[in-house]
Protein backbone atom coordinates (compact mmCIF):
# COMPACT_ATOMS: atom_id res chain seq x y z
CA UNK A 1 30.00 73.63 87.62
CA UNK A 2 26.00 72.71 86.39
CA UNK A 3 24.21 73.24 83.47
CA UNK A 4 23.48 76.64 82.56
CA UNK A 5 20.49 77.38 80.38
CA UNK A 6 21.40 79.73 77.10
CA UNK A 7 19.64 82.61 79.31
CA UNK A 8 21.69 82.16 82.25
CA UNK A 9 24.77 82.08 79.35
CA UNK A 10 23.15 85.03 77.73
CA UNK A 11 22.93 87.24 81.28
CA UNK A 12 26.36 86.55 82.14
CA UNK A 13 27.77 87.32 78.75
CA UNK A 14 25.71 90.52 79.05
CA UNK A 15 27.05 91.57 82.47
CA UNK A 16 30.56 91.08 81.37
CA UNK A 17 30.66 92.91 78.54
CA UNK A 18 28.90 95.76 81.04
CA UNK A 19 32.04 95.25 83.74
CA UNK A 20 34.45 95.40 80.68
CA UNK A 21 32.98 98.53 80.13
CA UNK A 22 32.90 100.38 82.91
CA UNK A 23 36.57 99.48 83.47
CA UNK A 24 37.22 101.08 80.31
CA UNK A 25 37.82 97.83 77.64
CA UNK A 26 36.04 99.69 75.19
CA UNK A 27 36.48 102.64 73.85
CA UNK A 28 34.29 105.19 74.06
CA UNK A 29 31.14 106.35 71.47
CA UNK A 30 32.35 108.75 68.61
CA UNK A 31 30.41 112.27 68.07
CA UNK A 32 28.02 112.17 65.59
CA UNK A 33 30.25 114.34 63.12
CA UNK A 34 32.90 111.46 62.93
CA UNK A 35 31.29 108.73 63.09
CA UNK A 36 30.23 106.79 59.84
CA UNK A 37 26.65 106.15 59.59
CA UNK A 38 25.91 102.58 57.70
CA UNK A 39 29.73 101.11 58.72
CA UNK A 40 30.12 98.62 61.14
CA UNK A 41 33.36 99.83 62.14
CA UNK A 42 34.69 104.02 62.09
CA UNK A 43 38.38 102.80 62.95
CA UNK A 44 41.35 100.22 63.61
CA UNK A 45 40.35 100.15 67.16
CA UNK A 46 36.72 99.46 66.20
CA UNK A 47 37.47 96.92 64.21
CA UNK A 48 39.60 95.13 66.56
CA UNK A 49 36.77 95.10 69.30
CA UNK A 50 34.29 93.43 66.88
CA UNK A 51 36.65 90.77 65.71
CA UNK A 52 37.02 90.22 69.68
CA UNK A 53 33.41 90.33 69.74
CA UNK A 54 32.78 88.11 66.92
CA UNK A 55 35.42 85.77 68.19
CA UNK A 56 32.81 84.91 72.01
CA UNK A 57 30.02 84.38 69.78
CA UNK A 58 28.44 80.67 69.34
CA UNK A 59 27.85 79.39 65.64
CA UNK A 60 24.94 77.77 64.52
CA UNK A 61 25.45 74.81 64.86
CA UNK A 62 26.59 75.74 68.47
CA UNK A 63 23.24 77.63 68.83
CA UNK A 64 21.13 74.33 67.56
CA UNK A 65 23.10 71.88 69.91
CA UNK A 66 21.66 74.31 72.85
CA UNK A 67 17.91 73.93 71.82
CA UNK A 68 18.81 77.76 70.06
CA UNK A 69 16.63 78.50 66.89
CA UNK A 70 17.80 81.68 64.48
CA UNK A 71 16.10 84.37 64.30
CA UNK A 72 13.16 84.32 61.69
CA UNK A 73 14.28 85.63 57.95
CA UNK A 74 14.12 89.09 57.54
């Protein structure tokens, strides 16, 4: 397989988490009455889908090695 540039990387990334969707790999939004505003996760099941997404993200140093720069400093 070639090169892919980090936006060809980016777009696929993108349309699989959209395919894992629609075939139900994540669960569904919470009401606004139980979710938790200012959490990053509401429950177990939340949590393990963003260790799973944290787990298919690059590092930094991953990121650099592509050309990648972080985003400026808030």
């Amino acid at each position: 397989m070639g090169f892919k540039s980090a936006e060809e990387e980016q777009q696929e990334y993108v349309e699989k988490q959209i395919r894992e969707a629609r075939e139900g790999e994540y669960s569904g939004h919470k009401d606004i009455v139980s979710a938790e505003n200012g959490s990053m996760v509401n429950d177990m099941e939340d949590l393990k889908q963003l260790g799973e997404d944290m787990d298919e993200m690059k590092t930094n140093s991953e990121d650099h090695e592509e050309g990648l720069m972080n985003d400026p400093e808030q």
